[in-house]
N, C-alpha and C. Protein backbone atom coordinates (compact mmCIF):
# COMPACT_ATOMS: atom_id res chain seq x y z
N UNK A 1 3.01 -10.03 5.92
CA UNK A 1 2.71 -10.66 7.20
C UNK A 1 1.33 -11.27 7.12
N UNK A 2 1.43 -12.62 7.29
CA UNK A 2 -0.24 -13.09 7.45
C UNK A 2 -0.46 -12.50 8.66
N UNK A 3 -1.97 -12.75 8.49
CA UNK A 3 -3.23 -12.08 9.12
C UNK A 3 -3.46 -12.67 10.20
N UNK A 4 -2.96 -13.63 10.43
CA UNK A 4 -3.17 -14.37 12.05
C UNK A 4 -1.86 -14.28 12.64
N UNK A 5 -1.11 -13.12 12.33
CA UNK A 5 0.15 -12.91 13.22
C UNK A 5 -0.32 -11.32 13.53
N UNK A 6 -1.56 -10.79 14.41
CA UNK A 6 -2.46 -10.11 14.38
C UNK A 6 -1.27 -9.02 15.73
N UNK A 7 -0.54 -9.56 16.66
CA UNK A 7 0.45 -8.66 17.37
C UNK A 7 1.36 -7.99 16.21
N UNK A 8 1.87 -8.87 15.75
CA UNK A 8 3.13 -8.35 14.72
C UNK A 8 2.44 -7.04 13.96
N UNK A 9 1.16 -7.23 13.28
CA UNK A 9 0.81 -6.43 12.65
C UNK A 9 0.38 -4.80 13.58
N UNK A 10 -0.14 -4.98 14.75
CA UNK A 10 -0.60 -4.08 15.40
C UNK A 10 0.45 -3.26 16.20
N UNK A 11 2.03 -4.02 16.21
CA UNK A 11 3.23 -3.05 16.63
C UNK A 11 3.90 -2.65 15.22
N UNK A 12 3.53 -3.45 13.55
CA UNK A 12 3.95 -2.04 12.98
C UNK A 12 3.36 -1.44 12.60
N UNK A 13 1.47 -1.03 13.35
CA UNK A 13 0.84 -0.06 12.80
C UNK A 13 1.08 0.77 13.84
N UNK A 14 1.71 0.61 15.06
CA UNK A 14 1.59 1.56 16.03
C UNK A 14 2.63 1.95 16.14
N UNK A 15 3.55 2.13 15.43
CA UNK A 15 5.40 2.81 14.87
C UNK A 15 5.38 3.67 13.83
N UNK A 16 4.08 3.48 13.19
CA UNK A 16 4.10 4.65 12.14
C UNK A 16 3.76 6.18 12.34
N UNK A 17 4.88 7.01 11.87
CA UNK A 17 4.14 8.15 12.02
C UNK A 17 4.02 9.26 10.30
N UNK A 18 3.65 9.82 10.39
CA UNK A 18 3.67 10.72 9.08
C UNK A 18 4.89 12.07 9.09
N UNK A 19 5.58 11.56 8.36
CA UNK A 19 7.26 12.53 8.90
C UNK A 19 7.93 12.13 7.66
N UNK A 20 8.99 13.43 7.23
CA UNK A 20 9.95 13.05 5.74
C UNK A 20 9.07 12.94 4.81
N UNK A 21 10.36 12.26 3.85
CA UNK A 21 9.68 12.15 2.11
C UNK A 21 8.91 10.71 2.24
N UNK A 22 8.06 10.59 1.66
CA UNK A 22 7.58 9.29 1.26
C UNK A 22 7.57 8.11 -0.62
N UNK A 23 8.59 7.37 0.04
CA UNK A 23 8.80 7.13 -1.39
C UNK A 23 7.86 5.79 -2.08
N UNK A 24 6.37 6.30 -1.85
CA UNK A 24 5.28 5.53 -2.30
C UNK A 24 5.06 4.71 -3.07
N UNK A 25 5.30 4.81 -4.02
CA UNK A 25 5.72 3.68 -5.47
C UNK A 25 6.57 2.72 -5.06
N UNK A 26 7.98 3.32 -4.49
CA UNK A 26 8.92 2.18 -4.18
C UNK A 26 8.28 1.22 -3.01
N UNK A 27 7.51 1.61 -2.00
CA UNK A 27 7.42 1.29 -1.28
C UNK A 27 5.59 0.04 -1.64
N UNK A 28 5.03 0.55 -2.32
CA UNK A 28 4.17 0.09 -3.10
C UNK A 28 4.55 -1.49 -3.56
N UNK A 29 5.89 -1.31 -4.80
CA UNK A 29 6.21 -2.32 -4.83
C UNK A 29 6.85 -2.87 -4.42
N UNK A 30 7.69 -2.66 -3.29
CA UNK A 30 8.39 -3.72 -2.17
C UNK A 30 6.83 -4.74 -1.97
N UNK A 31 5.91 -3.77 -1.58
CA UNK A 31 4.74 -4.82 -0.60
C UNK A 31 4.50 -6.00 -1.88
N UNK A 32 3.97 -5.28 -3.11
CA UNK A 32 3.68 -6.56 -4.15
C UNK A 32 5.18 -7.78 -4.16
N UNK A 33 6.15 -7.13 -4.37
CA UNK A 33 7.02 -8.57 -4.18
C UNK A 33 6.75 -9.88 -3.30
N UNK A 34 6.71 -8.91 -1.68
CA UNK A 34 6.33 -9.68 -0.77
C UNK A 34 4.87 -10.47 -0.62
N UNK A 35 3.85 -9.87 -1.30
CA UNK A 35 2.85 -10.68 -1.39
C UNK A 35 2.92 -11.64 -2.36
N UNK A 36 3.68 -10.88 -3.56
CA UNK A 36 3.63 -12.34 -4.59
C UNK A 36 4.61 -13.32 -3.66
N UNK A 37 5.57 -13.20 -2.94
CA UNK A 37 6.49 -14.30 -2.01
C UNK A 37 5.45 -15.26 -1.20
N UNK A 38 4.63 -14.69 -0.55
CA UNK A 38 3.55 -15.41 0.33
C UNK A 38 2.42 -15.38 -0.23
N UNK A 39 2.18 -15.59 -1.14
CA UNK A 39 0.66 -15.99 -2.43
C UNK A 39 0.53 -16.99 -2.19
N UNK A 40 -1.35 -17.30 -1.79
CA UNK A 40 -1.51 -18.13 -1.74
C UNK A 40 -2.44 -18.00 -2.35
N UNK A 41 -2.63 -19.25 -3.48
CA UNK A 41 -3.72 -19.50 -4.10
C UNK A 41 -4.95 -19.95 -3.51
N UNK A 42 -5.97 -19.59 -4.58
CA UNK A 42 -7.26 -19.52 -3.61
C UNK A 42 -7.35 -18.98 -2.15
N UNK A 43 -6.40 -17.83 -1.76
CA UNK A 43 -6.39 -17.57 -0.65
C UNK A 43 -6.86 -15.88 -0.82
N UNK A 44 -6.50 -15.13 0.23
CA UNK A 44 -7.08 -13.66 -0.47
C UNK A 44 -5.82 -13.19 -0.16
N UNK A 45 -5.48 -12.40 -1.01
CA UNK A 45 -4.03 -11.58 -1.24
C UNK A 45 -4.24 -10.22 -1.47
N UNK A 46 -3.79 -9.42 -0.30
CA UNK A 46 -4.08 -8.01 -0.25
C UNK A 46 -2.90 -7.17 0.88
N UNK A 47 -2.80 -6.46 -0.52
CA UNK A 47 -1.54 -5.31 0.47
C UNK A 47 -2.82 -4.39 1.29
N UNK A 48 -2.02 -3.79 1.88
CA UNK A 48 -2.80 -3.39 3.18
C UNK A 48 -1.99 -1.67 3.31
N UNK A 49 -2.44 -0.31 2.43
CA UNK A 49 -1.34 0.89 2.17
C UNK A 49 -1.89 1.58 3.29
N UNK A 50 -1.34 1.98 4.12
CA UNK A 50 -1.14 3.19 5.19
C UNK A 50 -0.17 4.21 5.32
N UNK A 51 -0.61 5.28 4.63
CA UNK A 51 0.24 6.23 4.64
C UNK A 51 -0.66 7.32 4.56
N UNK A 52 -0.17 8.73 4.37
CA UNK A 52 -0.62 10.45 4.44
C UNK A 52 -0.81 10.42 2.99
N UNK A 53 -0.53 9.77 2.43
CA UNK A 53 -0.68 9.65 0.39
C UNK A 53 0.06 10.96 0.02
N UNK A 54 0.75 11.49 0.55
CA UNK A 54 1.97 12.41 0.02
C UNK A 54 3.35 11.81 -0.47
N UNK A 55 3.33 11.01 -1.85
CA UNK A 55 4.12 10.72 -2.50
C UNK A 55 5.27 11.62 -2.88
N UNK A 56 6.36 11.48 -2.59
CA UNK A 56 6.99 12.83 -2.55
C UNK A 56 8.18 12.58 -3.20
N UNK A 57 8.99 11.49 -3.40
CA UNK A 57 10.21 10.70 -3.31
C UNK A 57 9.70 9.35 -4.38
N UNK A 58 10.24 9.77 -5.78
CA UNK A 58 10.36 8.42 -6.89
C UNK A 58 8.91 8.45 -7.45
N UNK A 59 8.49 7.39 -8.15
CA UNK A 59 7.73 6.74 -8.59
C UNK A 59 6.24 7.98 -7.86
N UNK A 60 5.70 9.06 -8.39
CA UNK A 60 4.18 9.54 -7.67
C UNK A 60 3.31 9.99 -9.00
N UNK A 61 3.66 9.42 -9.69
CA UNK A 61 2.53 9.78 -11.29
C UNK A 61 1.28 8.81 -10.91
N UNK A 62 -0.11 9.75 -10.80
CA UNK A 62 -1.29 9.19 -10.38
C UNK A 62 -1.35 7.90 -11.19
N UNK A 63 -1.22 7.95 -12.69
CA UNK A 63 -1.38 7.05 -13.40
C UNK A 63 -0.54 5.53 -13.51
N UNK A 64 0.49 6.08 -13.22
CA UNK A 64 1.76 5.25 -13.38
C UNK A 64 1.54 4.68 -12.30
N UNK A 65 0.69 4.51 -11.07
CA UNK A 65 0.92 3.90 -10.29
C UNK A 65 -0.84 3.43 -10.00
N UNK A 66 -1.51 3.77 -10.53
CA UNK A 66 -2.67 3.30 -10.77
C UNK A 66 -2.48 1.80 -11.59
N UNK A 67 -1.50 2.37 -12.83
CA UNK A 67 -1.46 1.12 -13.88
C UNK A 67 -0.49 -0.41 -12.96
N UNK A 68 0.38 0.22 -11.96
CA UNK A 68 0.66 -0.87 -11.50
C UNK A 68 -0.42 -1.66 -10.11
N UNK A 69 -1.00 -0.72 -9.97
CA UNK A 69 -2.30 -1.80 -8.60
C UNK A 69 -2.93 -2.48 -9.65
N UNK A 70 -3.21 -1.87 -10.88
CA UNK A 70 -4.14 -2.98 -12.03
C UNK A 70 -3.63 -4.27 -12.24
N UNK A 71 -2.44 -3.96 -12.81
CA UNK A 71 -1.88 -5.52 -13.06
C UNK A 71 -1.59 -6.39 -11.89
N UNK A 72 -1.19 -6.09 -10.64
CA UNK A 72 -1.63 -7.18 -9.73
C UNK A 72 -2.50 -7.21 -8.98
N UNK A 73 -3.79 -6.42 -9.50
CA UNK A 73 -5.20 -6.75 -9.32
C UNK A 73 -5.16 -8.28 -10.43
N UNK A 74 -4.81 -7.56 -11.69
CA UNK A 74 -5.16 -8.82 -12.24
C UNK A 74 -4.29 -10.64 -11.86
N UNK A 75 -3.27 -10.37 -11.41
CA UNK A 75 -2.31 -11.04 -10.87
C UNK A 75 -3.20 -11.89 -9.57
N UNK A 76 -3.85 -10.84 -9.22
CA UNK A 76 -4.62 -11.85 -7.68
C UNK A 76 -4.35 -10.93 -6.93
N UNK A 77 -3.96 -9.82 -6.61
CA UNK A 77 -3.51 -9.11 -5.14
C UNK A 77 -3.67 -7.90 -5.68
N UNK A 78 -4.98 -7.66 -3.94
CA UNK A 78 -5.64 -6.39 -4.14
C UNK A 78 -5.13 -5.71 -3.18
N UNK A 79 -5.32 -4.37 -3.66
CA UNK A 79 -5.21 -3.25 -2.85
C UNK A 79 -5.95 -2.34 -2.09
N UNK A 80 -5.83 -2.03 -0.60
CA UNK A 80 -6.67 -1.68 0.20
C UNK A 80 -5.60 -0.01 0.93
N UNK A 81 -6.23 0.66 0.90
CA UNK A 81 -5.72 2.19 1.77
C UNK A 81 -6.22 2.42 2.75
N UNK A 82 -5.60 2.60 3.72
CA UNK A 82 -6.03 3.38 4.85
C UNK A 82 -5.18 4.41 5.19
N UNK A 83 -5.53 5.54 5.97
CA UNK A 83 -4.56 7.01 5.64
C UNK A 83 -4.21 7.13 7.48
N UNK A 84 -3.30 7.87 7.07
CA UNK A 84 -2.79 7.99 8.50
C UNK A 84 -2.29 9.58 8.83
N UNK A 85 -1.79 9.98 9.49
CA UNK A 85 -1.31 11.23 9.90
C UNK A 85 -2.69 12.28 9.22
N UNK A 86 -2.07 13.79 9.76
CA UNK A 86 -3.42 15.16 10.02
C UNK A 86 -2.73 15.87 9.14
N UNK A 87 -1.00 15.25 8.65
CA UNK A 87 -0.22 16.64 7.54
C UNK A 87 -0.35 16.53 6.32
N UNK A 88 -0.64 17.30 4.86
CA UNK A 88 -0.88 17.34 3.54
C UNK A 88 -1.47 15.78 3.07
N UNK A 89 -2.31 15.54 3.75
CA UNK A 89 -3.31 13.94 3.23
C UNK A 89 -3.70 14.20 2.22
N UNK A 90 -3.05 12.93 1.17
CA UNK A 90 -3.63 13.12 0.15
C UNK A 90 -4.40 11.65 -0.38
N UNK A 91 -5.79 12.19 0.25
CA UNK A 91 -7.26 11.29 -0.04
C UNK A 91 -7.43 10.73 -1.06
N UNK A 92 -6.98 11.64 -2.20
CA UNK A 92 -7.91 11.74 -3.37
C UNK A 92 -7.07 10.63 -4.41
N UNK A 93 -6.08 10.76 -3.88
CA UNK A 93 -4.83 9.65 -4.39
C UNK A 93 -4.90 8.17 -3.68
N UNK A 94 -5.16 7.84 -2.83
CA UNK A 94 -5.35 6.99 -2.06
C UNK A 94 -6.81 6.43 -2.35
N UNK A 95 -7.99 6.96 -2.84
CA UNK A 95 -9.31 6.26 -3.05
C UNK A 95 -9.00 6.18 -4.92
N UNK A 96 -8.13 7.00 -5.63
CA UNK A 96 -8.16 6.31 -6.70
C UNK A 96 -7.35 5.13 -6.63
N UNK A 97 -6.34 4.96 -5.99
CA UNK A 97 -5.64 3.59 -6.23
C UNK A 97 -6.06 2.19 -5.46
N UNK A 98 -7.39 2.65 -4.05
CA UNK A 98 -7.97 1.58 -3.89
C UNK A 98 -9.43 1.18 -4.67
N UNK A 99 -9.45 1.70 -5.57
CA UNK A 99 -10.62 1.98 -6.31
C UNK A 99 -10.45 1.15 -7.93
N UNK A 100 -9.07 1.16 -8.28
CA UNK A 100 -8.31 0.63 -9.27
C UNK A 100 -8.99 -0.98 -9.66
């Protein structure tokens, strides 16, 4: 979603809650597809991760998913975390992969 569709974005941050498995990786790279879909060059390209960082469901190897924010760092599209929910937050996973 571009950034000047600033409602759209603020009703699906306000639908999220921290509940179930989270299948992080998959969900990781759904967002890179969709940003590489709406890439714009010379533009700034950045997934935007909000979640409890309790990877729970597929793809949660620190590394294995470190190595994929790298390559579409190098690709052009960065990655940014912000954490959400008060249940098993996991911080420490979430500042290494915006840190990548």
């Amino acid at each position: 979603t571009s950034g000047i569709d600033k409602q759209k974005i603020k009703q699906a941050i306000a639908g999220l809650s921290a509940a179930g498995g989270t299948a992080g990786g998959a969900g990781i790279q759904m967002a890179y597809a969709q940003a590489k879909a709406a890439f714009i060059k010379e533009g700034i390209n950045r997934i935007l991760l909000l979640t409890d960082g309790d990877f729970n469901v597929g793809i949660s190897d620190t590394d294995t998913l470190k190595n994929m924010v790298a390559q579409q760092r190098k690709n052009g599209i960065g990655l940014s975390t912000l954490g959400v929910g008060n249940h098993r937050f996991n911080d420490g996973l979430m500042e290494q992969l915006a840190d990548v």
